[in-house]
C-alpha atoms as a PDB file:
ATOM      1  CA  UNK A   1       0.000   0.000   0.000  1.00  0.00           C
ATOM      2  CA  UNK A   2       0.789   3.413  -0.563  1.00  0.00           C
ATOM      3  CA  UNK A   3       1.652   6.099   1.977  1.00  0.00           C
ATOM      4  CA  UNK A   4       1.804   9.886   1.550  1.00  0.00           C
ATOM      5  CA  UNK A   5       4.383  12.039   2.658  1.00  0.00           C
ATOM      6  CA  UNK A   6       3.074  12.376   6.136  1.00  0.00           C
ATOM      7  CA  UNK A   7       3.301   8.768   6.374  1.00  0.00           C
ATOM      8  CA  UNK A   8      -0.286   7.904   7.096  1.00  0.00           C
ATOM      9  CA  UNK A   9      -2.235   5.744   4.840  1.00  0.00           C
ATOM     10  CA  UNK A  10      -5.246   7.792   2.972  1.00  0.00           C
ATOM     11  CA  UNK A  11      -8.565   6.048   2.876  1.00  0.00           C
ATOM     12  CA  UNK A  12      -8.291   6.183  -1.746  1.00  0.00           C
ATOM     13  CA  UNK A  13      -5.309   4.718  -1.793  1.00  0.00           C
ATOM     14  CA  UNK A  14      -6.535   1.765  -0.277  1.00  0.00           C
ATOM     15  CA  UNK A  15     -10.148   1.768  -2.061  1.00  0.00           C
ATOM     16  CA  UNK A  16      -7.828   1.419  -5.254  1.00  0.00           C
ATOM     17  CA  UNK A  17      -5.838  -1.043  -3.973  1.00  0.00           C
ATOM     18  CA  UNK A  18      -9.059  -3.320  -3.052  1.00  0.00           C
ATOM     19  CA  UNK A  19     -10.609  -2.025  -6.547  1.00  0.00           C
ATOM     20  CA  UNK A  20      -7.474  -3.212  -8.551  1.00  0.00           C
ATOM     21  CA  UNK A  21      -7.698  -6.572  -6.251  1.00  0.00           C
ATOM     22  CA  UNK A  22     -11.496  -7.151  -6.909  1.00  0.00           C
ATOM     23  CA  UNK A  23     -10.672  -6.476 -10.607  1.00  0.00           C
ATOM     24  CA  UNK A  24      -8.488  -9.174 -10.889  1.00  0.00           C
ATOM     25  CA  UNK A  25     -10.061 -12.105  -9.402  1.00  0.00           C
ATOM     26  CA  UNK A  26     -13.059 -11.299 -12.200  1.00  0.00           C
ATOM     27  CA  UNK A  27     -10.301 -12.255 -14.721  1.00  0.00           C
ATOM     28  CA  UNK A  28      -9.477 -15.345 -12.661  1.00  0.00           C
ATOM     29  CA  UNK A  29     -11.114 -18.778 -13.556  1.00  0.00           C
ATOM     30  CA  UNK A  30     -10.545 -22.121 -12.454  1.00  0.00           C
ATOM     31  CA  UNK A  31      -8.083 -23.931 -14.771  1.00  0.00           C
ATOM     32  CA  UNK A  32      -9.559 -27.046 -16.855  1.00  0.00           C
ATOM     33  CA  UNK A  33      -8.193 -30.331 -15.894  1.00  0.00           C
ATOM     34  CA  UNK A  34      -5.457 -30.525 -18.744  1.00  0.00           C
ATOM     35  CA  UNK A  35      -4.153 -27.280 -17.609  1.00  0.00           C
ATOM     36  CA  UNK A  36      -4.267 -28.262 -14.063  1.00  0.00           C
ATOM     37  CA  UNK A  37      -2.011 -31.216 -14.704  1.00  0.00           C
ATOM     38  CA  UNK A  38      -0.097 -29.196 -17.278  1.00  0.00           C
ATOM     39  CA  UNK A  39       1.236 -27.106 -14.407  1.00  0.00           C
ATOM     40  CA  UNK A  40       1.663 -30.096 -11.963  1.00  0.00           C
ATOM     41  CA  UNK A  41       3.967 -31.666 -14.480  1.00  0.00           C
ATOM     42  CA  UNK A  42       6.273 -29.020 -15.164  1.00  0.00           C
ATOM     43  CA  UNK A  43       5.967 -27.495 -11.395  1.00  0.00           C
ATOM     44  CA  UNK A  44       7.050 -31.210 -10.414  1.00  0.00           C
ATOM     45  CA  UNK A  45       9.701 -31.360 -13.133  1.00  0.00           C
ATOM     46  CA  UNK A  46      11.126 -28.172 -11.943  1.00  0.00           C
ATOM     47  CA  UNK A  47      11.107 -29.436  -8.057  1.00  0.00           C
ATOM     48  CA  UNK A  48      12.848 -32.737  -8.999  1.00  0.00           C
ATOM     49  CA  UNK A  49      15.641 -30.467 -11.636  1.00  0.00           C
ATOM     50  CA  UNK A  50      16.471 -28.484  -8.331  1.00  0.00           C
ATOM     51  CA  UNK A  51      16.708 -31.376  -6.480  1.00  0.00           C
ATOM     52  CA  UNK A  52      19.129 -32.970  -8.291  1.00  0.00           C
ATOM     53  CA  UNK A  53      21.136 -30.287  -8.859  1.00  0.00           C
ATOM     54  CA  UNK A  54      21.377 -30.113  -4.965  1.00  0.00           C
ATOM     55  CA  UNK A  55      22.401 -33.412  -4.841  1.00  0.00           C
ATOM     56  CA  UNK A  56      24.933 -32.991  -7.189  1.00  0.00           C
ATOM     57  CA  UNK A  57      26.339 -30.127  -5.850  1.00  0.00           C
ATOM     58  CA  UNK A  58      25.781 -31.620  -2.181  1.00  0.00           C
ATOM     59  CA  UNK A  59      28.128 -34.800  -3.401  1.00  0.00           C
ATOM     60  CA  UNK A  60      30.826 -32.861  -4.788  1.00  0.00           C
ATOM     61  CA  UNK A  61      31.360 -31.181  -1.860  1.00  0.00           C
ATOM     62  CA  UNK A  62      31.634 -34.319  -0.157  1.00  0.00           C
ATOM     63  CA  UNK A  63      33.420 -36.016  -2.508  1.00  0.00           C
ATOM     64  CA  UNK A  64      35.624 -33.453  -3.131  1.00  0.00           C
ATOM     65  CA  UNK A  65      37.453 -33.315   0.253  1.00  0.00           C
ATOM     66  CA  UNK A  66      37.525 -37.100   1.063  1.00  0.00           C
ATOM     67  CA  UNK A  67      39.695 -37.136  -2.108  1.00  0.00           C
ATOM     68  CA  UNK A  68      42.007 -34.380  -1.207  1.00  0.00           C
ATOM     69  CA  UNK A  69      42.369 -35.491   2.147  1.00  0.00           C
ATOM     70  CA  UNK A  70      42.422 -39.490   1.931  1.00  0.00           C
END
């Protein structure tokens, strides 16, 4: 939210805000199945690409100084 100069919060700014808000969720609609698990898929895909690249990075940094070391 906006403030003004004086720091307080005017009573328009935040009628906008909940105008712009309200405005939005009109546009919204509930996604058809295929979409739905369209966005499961790749969200998924995405989780599992990040977790192996923590794996990967979490075993070289293991691996890496047991074979320095030992």
């Amino acid at each position: 939210m906006a403030e003004n100069k004086s720091g307080s919060i005017s009573l328009e700014k935040i009628t906008d805000s909940i105008k712009q808000y309200v405005r939005i969720l009109q546009l919204t609609r509930k996604p058809s199945m295929e979409e739905f698990l369209t966005i499961s898929k790749v969200a998924g895909a995405g989780i599992l690409l990040i977790g192996v690249i923590g794996f990967i990075i979490y075993l070289i940094m293991v691996l890496i100084p047991t074979a320095i070391v030992g």
